[in-house]
Protein backbone atom coordinates (compact mmCIF):
# COMPACT_ATOMS: atom_id res chain seq x y z
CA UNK A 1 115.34 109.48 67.39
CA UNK A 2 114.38 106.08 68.19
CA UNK A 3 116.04 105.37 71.28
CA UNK A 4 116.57 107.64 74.47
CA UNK A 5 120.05 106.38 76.46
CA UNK A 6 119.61 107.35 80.31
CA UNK A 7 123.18 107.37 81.58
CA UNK A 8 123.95 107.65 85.43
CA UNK A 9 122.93 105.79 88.62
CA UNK A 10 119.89 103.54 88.90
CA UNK A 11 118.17 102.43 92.07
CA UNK A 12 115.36 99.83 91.88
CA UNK A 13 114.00 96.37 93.73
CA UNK A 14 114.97 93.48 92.40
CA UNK A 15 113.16 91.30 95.72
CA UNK A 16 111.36 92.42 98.96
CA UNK A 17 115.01 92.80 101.11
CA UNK A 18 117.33 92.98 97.53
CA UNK A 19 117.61 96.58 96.50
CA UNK A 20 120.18 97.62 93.92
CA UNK A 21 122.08 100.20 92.85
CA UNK A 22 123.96 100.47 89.74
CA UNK A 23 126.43 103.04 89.24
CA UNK A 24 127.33 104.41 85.88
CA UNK A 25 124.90 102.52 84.45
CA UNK A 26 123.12 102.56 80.47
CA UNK A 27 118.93 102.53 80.71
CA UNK A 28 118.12 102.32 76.88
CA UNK A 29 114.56 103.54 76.12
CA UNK A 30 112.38 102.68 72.63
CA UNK A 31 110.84 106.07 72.54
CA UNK A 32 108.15 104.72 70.27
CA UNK A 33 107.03 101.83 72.88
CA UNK A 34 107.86 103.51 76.09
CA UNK A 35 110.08 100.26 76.66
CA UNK A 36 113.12 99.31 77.96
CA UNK A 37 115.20 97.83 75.34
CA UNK A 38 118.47 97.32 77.44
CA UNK A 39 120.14 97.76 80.92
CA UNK A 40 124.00 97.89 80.95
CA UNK A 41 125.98 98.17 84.59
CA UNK A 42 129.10 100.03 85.48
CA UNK A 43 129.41 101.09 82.05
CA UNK A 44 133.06 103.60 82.37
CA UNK A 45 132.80 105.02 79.24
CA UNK A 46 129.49 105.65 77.41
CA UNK A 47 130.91 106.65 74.35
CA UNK A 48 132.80 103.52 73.42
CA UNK A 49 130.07 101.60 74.63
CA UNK A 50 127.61 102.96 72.60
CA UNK A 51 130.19 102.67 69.10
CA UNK A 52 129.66 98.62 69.77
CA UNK A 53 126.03 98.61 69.95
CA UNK A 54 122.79 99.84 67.93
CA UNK A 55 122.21 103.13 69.68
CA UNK A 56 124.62 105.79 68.26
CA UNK A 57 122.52 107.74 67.19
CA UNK A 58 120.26 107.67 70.65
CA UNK A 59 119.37 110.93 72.36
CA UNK A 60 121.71 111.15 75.28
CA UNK A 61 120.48 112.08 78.77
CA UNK A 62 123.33 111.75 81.63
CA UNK A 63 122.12 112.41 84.89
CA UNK A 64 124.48 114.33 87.37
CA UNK A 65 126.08 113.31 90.73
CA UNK A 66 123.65 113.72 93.08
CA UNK A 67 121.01 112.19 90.33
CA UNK A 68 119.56 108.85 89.94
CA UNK A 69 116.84 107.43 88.43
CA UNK A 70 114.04 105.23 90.31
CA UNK A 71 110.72 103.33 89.43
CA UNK A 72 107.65 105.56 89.40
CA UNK A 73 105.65 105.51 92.45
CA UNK A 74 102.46 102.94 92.84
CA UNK A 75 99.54 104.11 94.52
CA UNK A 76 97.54 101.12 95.19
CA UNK A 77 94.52 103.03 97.08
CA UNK A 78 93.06 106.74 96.73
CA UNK A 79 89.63 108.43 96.78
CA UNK A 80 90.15 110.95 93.70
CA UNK A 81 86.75 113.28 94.69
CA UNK A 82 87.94 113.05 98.56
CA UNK A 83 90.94 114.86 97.69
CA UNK A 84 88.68 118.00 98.09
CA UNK A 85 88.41 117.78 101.32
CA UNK A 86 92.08 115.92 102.02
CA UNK A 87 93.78 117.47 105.74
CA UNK A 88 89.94 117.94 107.04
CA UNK A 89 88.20 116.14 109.50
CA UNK A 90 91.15 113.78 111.04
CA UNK A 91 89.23 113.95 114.52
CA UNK A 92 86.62 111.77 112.94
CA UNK A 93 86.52 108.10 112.85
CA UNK A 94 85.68 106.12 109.95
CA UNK A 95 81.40 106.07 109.90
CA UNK A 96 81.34 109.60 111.40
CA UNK A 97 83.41 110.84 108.62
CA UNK A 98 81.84 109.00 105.53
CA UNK A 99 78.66 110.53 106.53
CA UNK A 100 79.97 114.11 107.61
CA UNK A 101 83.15 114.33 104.70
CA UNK A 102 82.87 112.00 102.12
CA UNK A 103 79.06 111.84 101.32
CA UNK A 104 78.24 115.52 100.45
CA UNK A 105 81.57 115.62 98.66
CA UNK A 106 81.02 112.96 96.14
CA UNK A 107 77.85 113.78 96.03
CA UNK A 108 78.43 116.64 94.03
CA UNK A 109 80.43 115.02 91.16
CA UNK A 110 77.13 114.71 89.75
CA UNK A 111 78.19 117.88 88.09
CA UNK A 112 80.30 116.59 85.88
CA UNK A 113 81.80 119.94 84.90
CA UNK A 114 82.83 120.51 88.56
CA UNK A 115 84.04 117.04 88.17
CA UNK A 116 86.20 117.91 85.33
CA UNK A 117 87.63 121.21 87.43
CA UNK A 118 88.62 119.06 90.50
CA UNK A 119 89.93 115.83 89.04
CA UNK A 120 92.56 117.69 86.94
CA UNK A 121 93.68 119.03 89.92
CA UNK A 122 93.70 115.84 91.66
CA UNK A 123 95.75 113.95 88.89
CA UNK A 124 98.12 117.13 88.33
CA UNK A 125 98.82 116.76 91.80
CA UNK A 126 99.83 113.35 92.07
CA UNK A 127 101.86 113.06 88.92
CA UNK A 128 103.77 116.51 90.55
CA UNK A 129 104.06 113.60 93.28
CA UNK A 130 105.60 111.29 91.30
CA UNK A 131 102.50 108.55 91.51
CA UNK A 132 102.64 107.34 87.97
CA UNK A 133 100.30 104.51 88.58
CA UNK A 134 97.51 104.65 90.44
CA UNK A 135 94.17 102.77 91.62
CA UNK A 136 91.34 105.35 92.25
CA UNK A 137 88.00 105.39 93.41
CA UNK A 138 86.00 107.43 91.77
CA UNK A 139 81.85 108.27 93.02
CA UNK A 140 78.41 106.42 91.84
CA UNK A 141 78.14 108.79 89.08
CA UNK A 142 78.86 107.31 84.93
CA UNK A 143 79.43 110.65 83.69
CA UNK A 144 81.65 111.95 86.09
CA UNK A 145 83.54 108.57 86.03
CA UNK A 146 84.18 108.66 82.30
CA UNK A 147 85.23 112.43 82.74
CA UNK A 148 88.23 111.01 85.44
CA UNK A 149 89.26 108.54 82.23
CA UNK A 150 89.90 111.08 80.01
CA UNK A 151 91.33 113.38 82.31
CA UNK A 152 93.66 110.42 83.10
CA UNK A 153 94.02 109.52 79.40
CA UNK A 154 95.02 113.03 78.33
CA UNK A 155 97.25 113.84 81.29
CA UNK A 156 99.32 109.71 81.04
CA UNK A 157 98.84 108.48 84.43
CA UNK A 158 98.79 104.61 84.44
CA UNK A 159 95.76 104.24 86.54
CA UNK A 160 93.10 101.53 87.27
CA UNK A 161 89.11 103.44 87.42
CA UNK A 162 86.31 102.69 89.73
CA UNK A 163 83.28 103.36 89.17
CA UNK A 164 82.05 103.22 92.98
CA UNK A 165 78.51 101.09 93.93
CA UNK A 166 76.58 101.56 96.57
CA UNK A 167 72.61 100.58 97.10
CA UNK A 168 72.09 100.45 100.45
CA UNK A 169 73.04 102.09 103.53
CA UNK A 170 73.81 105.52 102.12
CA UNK A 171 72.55 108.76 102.57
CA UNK A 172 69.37 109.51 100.06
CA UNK A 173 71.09 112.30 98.32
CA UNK A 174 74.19 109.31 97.37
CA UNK A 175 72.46 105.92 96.52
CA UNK A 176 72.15 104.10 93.55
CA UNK A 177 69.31 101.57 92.76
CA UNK A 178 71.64 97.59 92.09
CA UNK A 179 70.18 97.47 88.48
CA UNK A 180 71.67 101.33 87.90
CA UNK A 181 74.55 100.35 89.56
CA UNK A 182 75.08 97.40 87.61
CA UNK A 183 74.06 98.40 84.50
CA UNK A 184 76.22 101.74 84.58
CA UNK A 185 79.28 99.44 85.86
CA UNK A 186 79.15 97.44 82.27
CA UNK A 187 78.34 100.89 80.48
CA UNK A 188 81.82 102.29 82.57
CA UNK A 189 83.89 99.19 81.64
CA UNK A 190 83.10 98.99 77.99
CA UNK A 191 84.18 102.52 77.97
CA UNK A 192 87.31 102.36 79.10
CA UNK A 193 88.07 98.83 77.18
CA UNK A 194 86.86 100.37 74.01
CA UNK A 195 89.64 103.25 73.99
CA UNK A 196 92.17 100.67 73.32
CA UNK A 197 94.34 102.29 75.94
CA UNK A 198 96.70 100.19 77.95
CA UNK A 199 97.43 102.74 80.77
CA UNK A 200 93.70 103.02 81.84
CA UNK A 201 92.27 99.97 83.26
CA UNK A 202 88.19 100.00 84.35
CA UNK A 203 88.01 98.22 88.34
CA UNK A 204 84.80 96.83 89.67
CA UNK A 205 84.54 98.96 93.02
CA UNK A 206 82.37 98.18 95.37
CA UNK A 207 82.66 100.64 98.11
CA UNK A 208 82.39 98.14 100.68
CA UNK A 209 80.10 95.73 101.89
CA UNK A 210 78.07 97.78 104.43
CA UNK A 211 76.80 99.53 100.93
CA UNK A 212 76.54 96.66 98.67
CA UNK A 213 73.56 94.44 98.85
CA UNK A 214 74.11 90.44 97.99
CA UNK A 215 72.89 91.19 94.35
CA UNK A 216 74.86 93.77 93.56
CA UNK A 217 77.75 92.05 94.78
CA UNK A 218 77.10 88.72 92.95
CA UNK A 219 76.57 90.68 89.90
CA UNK A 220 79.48 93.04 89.99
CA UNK A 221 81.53 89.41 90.34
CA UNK A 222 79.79 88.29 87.12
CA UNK A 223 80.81 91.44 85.79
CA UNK A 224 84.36 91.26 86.96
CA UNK A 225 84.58 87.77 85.40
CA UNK A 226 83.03 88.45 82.14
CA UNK A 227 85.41 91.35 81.36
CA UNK A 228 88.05 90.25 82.79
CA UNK A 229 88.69 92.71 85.27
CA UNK A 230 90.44 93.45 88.36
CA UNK A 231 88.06 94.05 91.61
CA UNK A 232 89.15 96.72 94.76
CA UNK A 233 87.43 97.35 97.75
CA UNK A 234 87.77 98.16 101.79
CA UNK A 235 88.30 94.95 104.41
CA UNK A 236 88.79 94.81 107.91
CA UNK A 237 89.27 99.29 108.43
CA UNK A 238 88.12 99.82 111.61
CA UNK A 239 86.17 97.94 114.42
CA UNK A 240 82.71 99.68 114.66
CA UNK A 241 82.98 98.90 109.94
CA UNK A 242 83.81 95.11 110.93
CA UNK A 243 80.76 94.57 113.68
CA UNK A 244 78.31 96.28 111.31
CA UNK A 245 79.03 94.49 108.25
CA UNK A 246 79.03 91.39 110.21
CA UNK A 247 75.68 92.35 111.63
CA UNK A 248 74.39 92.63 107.80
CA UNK A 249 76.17 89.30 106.75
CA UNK A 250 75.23 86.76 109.56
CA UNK A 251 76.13 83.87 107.40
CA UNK A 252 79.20 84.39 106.93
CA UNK A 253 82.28 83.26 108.98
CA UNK A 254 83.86 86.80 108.84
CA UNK A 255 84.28 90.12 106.75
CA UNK A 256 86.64 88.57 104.32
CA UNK A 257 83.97 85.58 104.05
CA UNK A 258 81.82 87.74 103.36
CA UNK A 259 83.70 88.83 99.98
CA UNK A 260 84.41 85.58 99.50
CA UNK A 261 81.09 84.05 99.68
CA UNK A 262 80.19 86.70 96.97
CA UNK A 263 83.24 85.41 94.79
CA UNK A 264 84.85 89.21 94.93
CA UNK A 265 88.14 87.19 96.54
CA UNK A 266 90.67 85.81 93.37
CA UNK A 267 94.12 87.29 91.87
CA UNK A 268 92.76 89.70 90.28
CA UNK A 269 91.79 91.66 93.56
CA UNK A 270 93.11 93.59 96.18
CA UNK A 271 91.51 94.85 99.44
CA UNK A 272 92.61 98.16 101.36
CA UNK A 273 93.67 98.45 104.65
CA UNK A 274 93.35 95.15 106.02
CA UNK A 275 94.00 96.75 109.93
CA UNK A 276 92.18 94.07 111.86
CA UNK A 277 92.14 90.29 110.40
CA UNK A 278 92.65 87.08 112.09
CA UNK A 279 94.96 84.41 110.82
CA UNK A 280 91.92 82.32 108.96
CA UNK A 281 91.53 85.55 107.19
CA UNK A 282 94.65 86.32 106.00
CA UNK A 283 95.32 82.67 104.77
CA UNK A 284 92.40 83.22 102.85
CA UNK A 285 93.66 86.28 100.78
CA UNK A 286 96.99 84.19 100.76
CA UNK A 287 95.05 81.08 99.02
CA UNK A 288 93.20 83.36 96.92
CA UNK A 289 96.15 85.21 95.79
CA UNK A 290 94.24 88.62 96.41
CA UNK A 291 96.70 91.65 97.37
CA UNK A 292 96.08 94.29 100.21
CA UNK A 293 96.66 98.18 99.98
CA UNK A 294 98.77 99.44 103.30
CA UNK A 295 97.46 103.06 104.04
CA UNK A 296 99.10 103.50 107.33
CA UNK A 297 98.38 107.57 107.16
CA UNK A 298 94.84 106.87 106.90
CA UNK A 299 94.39 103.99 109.38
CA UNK A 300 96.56 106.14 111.87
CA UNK A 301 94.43 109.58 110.81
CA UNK A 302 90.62 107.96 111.18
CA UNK A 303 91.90 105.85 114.42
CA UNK A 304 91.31 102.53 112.42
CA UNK A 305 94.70 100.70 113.73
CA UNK A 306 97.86 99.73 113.12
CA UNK A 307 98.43 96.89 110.05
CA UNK A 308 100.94 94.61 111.34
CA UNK A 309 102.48 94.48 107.06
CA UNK A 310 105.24 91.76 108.22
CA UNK A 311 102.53 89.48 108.88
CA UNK A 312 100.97 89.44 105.85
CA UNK A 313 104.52 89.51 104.09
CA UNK A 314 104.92 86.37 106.13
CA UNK A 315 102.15 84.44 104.61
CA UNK A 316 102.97 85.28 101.27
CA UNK A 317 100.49 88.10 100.81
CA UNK A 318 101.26 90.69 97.81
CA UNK A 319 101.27 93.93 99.95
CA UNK A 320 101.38 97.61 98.48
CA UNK A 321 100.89 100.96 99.48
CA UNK A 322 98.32 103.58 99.17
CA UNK A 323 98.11 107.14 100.30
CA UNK A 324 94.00 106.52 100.94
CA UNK A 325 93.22 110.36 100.22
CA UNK A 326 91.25 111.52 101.95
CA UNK A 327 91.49 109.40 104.66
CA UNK A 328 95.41 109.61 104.46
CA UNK A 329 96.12 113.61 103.89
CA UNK A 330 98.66 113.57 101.67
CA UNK A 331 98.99 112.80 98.04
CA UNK A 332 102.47 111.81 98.60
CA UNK A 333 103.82 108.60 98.38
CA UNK A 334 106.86 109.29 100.18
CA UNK A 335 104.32 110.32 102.72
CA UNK A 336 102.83 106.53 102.81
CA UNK A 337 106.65 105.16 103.03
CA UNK A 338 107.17 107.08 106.31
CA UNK A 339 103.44 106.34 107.33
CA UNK A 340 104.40 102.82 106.87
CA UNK A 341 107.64 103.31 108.22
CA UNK A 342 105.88 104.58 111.51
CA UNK A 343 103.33 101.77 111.80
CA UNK A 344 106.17 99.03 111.20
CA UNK A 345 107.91 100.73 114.27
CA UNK A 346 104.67 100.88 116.30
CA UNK A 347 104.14 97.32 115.57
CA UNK A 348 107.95 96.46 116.93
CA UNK A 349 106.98 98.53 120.19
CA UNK A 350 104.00 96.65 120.40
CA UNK A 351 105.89 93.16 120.10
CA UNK A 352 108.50 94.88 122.98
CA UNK A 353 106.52 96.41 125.30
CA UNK A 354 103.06 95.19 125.29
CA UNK A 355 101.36 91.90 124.83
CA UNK A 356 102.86 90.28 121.85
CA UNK A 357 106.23 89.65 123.12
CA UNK A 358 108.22 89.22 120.41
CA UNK A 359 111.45 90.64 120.68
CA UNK A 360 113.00 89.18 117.61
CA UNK A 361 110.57 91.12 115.51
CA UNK A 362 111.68 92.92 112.68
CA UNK A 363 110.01 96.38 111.32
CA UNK A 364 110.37 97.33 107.80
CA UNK A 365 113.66 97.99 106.12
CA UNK A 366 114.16 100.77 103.94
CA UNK A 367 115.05 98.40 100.79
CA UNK A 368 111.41 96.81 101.95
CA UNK A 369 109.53 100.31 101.77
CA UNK A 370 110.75 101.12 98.41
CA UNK A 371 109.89 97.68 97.21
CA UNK A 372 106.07 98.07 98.68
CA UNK A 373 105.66 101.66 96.64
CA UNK A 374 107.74 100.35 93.25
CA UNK A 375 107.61 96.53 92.76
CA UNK A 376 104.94 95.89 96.04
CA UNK A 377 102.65 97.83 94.41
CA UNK A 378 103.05 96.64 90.72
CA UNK A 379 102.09 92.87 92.34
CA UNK A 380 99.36 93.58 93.91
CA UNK A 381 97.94 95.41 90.81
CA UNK A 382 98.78 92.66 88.56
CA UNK A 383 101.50 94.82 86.59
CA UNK A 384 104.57 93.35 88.31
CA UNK A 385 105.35 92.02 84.72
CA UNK A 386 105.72 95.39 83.56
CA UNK A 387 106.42 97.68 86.17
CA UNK A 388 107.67 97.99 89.14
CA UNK A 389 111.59 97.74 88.24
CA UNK A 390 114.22 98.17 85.53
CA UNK A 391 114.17 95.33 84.37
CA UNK A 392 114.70 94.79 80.32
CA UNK A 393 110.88 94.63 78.36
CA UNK A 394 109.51 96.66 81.36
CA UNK A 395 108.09 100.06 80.55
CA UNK A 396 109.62 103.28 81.34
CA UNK A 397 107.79 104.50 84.50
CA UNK A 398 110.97 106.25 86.19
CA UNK A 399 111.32 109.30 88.63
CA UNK A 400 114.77 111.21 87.96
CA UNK A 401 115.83 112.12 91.49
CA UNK A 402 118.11 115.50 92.24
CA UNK A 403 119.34 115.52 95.64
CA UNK A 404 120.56 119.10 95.49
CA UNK A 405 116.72 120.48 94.14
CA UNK A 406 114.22 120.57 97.26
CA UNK A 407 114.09 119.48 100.95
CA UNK A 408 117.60 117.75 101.29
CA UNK A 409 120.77 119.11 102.28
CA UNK A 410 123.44 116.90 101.07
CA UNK A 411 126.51 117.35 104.26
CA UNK A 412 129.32 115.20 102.19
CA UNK A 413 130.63 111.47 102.24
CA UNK A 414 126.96 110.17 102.20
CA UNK A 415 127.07 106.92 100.40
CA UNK A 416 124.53 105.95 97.58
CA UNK A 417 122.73 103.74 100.25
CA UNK A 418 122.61 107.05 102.81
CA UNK A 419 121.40 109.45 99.72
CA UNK A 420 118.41 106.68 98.71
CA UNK A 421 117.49 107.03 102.83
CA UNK A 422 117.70 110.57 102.83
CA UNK A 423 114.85 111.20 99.70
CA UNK A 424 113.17 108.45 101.22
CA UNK A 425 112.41 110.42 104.44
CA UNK A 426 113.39 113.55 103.60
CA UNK A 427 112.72 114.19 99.91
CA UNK A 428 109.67 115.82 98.03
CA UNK A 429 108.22 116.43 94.99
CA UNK A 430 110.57 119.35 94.81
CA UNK A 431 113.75 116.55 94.04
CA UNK A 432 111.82 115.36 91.13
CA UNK A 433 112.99 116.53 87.74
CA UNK A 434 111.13 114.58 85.53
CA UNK A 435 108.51 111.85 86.16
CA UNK A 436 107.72 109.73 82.93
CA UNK A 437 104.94 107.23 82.12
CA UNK A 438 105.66 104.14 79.25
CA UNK A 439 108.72 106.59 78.47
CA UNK A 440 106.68 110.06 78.46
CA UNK A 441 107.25 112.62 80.34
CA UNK A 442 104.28 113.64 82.60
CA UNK A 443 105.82 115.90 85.16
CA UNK A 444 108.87 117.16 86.77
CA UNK A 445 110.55 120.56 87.82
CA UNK A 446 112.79 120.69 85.51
């Protein structure tokens, strides 16, 4: 059949604060394209809708009453070798724990048949999660890096692929030389742009700027430009990160000078965590258009901080969110919306009780939560064109929701706004039937 007709309730973002839902309504999917083709709302009676249009002969799928369908989740941020490791090691602050945690453990994806064993795994895991796109770092290593593309490829995540570089101040067992790491970058993003594949998109990745000489910056920016790329890295984590790269930079203003002083700062990138930043440098991601990733778990696990989000929201600053594995424990998004949800209260406490004094503040809504893991997310990537919402032309990245599968217990006289709350906090991957990816389905426990 050519079409697939998803019939039922639909929840998505439309803006930051505007989230709808459309009851009863028609979702009509080109099964060839992975596309939608055509949103209909409060649509009474499918059948005679369907007589007066082009899709009789769609496959059918109505979703029950405690259903709905909503965007796939966006994981702007994760470590896919740290998952290993993920729940260990959350006494640690950030240096400790890269050399102690993360170090030895990428270290081994040399291997890239131990490579191939974990990252399944890892992708399995998050799909089960309902992460349909995702931007990962991967290690220093080409093979193993091409190995997480395939693995990607063959299981239909969306994803964005780092190749990590580092070639200086790392461990001598988990350094690269800046020609290797430049010349395996191009060999990496020529082999993902050769496979034609639109769901798998190569990232220039430096880890961060403590292990990333001036060279190998300026020539991973040449690199970025000349493919055309998008370009992820760390900013502004923790204090001890920001006084040592600072130390290594002295002629630049700041961290994010630093970045931008190396051109790494443009549309095309986004910067994770983003915990401790003065107002010069957040006008500066603002004026360069570059997005941040929001991984409160982690930046609450390692000690790093609070991010104050509304303030970056404020200055017009694409914001998404990332689960940060390993540094954040969980693979779960809905894990980074309460994480976030937590932060966004700590931050109003903070404005109540301690210095700020702002008593007007607002924390996050939950309309604004699900934006930052649906639509948020698609910005900051650069897909909000064709993800993110249900919007007609979009692809088919969806979740189908069942309330009355998994963690919640459904009392009676919730409304639609109440049951969207309750998966929101209280939900897991056990209330998602299907997941799909550009209209395929990748996972689900159905």
């Amino acid at each position: 059949m050519a079409y697939t007709v998803y019939y039922g309730t639909l929840v998505h973002s439309v803006s930051l604060t505007e989230l709808e839902i459309i009851k009863n309504g028609v979702l009509v999917v080109d099964n060839e394209k992975g596309v939608i083709v055509h949103v209909e709302k409060e649509v009474s009676d499918l059948d005679s809708f369907l007589s007066t249009t082009s899709f009789q002969d769609a496959k059918i799928e109505k979703l029950g009453s405690e259903q709905f369908l909503v965007p796939g989740f966006i994981d702007t941020h994760a470590h896919a070798p740290q998952y290993m490791f993920a729940g260990s090691g959350m006494d640690l602050q950030l240096l400790e724990w890269l050399e102690s945690h993360v170090f030895p453990c990428e270290s081994a994806f040399k291997d890239v048949e131990h490579a191939s064993e974990a990252y399944t795994k890892v992708i399995e895991r998050f799909l089960l999660n309902g992460t349909t796109t995702c931007s990962w770092f991967a290690t220093i290593h080409l093979g193993a890096c091409k190995k997480l593309v395939d693995i990607i490829e063959g299981l239909g995540q969306r994803a964005f692929i780092g190749k990590v570089n580092m070639d200086q101040n790392a461990p001598d067992y988990y350094i690269e030389s800046t020609e290797a790491s430049l010349d395996d970058t191009r060999a990496f993003i020529e082999y993902v742009q050769q496979k034609n594949n639109h769901l798998v998109t190569p990232v220039v990745t430096p880890r961060f700027a403590i292990t990333c000489s001036t060279p190998l910056m300026k020539g991973l920016s040449q690199l970025a430009n000349q493919y055309n790329v998008p370009i992820q890295t760390h900013l502004c984590e923790n204090h001890d990160e920001i006084d040592f790269t600072c130390s290594l930079f002295k002629d630049s203003k700041d961290y994010t000078s630093i970045y931008d002083d190396h051109q790494l700062l443009n549309e095309r990138s986004y910067m994770a965590h983003c915990v401790h930043m003065t107002d010069d440098e957040i006008k500066m991601l603002a004026d360069r258009k570059t997005g941040i990733a929001h991984c409160a778990n982690s930046n609450f696990s390692l000690h790093s901080g609070v991010c104050d989000v509304r303030r970056f929201l404020n200055q017009g600053v694409k914001v998404g969110l990332g689960t940060d594995v390993a540094g954040g424990f969980s693979a779960s998004m809905l894990d980074a919306v309460r994480s976030t949800f937590f932060a966004s209260k700590t931050v109003k406490i903070m404005h109540r009780d301690g210095p700020l004094k702002d008593k007007d503040y607002a924390p996050l809504s939950p309309a604004e939560l699900l934006y930052l893991v649906t639509l948020g997310g698609a910005d900051v990537l650069g897909l909000k064109d064709q993800i993110g919402n249900f919007e007609k032309n979009k692809a088919f990245d969806a979740l189908w929701v069942d309330l009355e599968n998994g963690s919640i217990d459904l009392m009676g006289g919730e409304t639609m706004h109440q049951k969207v709350e309750k998966f929101l906090f209280n939900g897991s991957d056990q209330n998602l039937k299907h997941v799909y990816v550009q209209g395929r389905r990748v996972a689900g426990k159905a």
